[in-house]
Every structure is written in C-alpha cells, then in structure tokens.
PDB file of N, CA and C in Angstrom:
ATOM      1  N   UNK A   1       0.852  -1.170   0.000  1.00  0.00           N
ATOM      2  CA  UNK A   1       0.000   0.000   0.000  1.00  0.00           C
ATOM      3  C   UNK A   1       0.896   1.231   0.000  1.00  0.00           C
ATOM      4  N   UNK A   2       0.874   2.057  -0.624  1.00  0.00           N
ATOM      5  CA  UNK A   2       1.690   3.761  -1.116  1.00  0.00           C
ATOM      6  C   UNK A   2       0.664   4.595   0.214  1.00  0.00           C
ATOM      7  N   UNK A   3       1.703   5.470   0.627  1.00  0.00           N
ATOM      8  CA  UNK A   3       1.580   6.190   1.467  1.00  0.00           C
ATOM      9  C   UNK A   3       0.375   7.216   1.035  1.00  0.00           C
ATOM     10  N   UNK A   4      -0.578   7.488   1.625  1.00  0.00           N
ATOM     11  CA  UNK A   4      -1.524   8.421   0.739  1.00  0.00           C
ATOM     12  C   UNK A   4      -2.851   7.702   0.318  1.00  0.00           C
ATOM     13  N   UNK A   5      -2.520   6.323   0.359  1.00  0.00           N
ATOM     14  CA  UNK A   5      -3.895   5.727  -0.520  1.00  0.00           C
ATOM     15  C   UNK A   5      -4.711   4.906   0.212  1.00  0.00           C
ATOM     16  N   UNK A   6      -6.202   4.485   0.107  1.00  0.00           N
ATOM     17  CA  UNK A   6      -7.109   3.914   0.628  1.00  0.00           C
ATOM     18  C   UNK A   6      -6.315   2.380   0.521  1.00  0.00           C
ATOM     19  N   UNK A   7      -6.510   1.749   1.440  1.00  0.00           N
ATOM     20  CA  UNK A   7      -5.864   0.188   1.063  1.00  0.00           C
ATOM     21  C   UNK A   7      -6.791  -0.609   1.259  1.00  0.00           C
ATOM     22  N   UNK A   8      -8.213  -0.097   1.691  1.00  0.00           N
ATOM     23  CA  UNK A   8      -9.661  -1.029   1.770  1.00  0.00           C
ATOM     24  C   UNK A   8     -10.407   0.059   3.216  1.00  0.00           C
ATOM     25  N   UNK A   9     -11.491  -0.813   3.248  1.00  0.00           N
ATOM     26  CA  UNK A   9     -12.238  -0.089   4.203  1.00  0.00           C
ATOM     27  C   UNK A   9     -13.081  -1.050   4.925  1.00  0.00           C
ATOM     28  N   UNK A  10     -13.974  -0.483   6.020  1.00  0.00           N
ATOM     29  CA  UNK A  10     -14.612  -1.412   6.849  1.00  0.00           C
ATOM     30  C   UNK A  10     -15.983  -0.790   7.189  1.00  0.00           C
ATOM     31  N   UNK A  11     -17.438  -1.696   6.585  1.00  0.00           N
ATOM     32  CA  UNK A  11     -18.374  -0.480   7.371  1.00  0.00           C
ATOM     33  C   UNK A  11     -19.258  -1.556   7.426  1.00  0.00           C
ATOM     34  N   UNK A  12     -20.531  -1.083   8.157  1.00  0.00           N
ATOM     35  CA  UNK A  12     -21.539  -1.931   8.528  1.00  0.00           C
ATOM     36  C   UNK A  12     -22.811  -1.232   7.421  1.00  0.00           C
ATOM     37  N   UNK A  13     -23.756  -1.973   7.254  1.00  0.00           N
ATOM     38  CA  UNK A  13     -25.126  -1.662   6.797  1.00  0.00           C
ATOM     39  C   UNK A  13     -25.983  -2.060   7.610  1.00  0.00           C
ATOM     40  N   UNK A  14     -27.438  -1.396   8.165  1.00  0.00           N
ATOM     41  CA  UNK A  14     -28.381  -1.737   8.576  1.00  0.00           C
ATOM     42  C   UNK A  14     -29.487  -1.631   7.908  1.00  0.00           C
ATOM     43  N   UNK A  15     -30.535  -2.571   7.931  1.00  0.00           N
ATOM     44  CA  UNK A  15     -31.839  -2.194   7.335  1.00  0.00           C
ATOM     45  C   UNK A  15     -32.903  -2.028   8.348  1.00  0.00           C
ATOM     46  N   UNK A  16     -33.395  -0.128   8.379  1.00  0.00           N
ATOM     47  CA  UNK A  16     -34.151   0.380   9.416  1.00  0.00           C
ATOM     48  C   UNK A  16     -35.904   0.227   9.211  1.00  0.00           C
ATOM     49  N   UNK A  17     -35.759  -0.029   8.540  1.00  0.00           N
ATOM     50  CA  UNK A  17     -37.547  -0.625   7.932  1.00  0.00           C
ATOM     51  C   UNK A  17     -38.195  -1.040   8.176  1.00  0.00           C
ATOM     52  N   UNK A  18     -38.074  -2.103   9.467  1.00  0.00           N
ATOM     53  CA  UNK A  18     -38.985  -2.408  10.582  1.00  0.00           C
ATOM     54  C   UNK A  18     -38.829  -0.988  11.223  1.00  0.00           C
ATOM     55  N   UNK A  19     -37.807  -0.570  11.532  1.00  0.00           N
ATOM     56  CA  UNK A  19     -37.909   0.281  12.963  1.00  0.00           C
ATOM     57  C   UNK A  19     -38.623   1.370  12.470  1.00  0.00           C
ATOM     58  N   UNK A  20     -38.665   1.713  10.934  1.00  0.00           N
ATOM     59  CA  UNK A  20     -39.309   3.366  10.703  1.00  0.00           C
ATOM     60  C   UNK A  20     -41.058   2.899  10.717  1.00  0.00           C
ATOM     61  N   UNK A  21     -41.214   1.733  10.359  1.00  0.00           N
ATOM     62  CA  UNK A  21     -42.544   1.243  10.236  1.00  0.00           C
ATOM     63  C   UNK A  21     -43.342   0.962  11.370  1.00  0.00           C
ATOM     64  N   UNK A  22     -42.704   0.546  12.438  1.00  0.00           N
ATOM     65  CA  UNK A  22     -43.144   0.380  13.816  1.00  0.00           C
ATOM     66  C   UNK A  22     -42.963   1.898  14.461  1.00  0.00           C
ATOM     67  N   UNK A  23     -41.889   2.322  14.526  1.00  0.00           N
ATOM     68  CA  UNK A  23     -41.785   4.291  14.925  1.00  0.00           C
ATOM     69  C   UNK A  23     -43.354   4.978  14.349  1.00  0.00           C
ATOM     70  N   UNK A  24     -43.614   4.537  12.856  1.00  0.00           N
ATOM     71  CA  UNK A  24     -44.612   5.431  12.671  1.00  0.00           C
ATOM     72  C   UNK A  24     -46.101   4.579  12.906  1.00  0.00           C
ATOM     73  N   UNK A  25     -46.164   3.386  13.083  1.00  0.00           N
ATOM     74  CA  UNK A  25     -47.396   2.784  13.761  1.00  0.00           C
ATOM     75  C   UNK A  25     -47.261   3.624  15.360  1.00  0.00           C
ATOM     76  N   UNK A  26     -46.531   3.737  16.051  1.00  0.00           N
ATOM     77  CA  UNK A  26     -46.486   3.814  17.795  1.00  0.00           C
ATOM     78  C   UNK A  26     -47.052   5.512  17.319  1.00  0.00           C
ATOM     79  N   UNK A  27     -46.533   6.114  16.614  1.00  0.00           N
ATOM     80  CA  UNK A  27     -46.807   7.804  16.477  1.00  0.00           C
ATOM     81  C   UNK A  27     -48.173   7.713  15.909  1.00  0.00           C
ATOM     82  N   UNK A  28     -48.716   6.843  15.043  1.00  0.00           N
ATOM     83  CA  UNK A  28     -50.091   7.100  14.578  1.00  0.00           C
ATOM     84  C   UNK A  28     -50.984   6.602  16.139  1.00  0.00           C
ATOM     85  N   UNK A  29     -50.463   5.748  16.892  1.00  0.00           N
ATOM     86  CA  UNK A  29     -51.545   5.249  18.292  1.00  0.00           C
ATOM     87  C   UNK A  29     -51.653   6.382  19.303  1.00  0.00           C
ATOM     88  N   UNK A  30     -50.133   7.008  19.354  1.00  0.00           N
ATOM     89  CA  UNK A  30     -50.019   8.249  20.014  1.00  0.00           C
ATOM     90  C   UNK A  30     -51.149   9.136  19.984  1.00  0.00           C
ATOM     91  N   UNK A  31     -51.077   9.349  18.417  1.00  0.00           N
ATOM     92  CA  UNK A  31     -51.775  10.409  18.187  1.00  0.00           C
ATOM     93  C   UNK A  31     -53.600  10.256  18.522  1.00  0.00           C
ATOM     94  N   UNK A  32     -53.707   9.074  18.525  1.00  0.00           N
ATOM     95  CA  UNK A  32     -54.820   8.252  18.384  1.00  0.00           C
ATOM     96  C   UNK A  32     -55.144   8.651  20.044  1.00  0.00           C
ATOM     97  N   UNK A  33     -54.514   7.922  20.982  1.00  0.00           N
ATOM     98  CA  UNK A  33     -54.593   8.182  22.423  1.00  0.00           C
ATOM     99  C   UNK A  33     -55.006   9.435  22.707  1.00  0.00           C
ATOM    100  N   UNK A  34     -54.310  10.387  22.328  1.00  0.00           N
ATOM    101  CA  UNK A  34     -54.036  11.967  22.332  1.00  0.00           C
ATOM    102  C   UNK A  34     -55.268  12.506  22.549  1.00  0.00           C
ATOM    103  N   UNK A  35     -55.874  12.442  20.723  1.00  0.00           N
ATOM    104  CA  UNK A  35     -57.363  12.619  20.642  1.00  0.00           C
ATOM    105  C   UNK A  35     -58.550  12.223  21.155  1.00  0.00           C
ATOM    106  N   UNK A  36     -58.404  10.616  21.878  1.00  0.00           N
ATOM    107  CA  UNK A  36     -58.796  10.164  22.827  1.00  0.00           C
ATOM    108  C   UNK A  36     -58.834  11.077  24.023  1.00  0.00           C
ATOM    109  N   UNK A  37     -58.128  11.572  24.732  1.00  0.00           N
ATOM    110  CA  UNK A  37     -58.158  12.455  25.482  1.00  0.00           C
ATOM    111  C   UNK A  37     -58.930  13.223  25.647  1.00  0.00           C
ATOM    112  N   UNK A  38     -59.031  13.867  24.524  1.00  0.00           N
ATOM    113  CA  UNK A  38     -59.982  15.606  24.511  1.00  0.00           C
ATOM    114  C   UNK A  38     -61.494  15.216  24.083  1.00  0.00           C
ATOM    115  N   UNK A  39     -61.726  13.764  24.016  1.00  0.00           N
ATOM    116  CA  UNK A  39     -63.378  13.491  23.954  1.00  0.00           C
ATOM    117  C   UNK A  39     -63.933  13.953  24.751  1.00  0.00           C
ATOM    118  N   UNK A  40     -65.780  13.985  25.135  1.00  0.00           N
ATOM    119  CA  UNK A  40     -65.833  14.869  26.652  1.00  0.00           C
ATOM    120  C   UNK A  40     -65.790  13.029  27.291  1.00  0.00           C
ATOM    121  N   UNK A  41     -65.988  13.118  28.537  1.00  0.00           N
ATOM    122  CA  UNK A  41     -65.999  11.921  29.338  1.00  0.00           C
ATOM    123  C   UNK A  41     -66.993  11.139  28.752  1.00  0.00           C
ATOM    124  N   UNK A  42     -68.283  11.495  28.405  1.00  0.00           N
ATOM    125  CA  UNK A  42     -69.346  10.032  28.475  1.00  0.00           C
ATOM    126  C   UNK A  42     -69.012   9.397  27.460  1.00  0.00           C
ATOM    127  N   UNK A  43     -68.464  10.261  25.977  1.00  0.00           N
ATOM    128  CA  UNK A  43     -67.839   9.640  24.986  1.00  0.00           C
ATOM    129  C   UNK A  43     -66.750   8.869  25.352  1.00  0.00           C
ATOM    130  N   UNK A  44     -66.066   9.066  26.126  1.00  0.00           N
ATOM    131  CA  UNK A  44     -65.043   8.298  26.391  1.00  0.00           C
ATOM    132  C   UNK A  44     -65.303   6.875  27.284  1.00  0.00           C
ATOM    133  N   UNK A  45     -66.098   7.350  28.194  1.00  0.00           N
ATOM    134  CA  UNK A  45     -66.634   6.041  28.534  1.00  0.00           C
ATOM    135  C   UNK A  45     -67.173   4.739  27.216  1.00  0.00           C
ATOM    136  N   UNK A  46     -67.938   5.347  26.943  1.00  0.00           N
ATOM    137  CA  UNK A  46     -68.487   4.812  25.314  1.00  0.00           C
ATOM    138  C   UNK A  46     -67.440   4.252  24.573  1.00  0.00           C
ATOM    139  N   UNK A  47     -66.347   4.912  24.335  1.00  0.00           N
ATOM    140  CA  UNK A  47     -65.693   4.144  23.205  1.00  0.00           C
ATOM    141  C   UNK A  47     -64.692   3.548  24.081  1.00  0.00           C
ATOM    142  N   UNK A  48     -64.362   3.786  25.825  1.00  0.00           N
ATOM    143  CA  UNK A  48     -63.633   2.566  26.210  1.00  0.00           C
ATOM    144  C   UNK A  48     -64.126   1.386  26.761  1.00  0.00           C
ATOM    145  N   UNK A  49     -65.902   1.148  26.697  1.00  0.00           N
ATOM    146  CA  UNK A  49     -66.872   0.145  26.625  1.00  0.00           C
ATOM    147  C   UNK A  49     -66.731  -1.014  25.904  1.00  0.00           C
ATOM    148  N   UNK A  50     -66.738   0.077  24.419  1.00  0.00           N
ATOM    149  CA  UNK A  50     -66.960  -0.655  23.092  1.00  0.00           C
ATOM    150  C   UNK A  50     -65.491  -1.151  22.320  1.00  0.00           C
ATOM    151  N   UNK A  51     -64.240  -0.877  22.956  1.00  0.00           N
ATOM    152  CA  UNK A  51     -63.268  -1.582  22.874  1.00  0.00           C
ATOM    153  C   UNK A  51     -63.498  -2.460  23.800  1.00  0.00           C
ATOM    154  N   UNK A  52     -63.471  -2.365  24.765  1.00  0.00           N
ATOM    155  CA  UNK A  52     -63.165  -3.275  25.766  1.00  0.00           C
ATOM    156  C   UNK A  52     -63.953  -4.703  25.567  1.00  0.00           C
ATOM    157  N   UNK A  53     -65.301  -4.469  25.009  1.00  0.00           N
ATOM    158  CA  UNK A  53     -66.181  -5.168  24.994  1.00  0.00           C
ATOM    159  C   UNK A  53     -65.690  -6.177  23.826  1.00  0.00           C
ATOM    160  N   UNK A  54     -65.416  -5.432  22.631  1.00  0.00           N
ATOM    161  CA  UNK A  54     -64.806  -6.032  21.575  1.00  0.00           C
ATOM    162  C   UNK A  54     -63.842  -7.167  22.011  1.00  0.00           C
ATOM    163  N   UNK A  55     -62.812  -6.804  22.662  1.00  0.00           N
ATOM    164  CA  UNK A  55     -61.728  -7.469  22.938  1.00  0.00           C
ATOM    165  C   UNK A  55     -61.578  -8.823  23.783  1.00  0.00           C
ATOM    166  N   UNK A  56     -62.833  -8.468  24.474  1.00  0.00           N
ATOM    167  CA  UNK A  56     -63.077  -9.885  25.217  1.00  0.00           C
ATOM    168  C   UNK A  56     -63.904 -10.848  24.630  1.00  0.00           C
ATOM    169  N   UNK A  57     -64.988  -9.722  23.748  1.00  0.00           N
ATOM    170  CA  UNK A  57     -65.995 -11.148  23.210  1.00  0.00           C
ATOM    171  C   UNK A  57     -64.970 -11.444  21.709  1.00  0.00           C
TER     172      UNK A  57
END
C-alpha cells in the first residue's frame, strides 16, 4: 500500500424498515390516544366500553 492511498475499508449496513414502520405505527396510536383524550368523558366512557367489549368477546 503507497503512502496516501485507501488500502480497503470497513463499514456496517443496517436495514431500518422495521424500525421506521413500527416508529410510525407507535406515532399514529399516540396520536390516536391523544385525541382520545380531549373526547368529553361520556364519549369516552363509550368508546372505552366498546373496545373493551370487543376485545373480550
């Protein structure tokens, strides 16, 4: 190898494509929760009924 020159190199690759796909599922539930929030209460009761209910039957 000459003084001055690349004589090889060393690097890694990752593939982030699960992680950007799951990052932006967790940010769409976020957001989901969020809005959940600012329902008034009886609505909220209501739609944590009608999950809940779902999920067991």
């Amino acid at each position: 190898m000459s003084a001055g020159r690349v004589g090889g190199f060393i690097g890694t690759v990752l593939d982030v494509t699960e992680f950007r796909t799951a990052a932006s599922s967790l940010a769409e539930r976020e957001r989901l929760l969020w809005s959940l929030l600012d329902v008034p209460e009886a609505e909220r009761q209501l739609l944590c009924y009608e999950c809940h209910d779902g999920l067991i039957q």
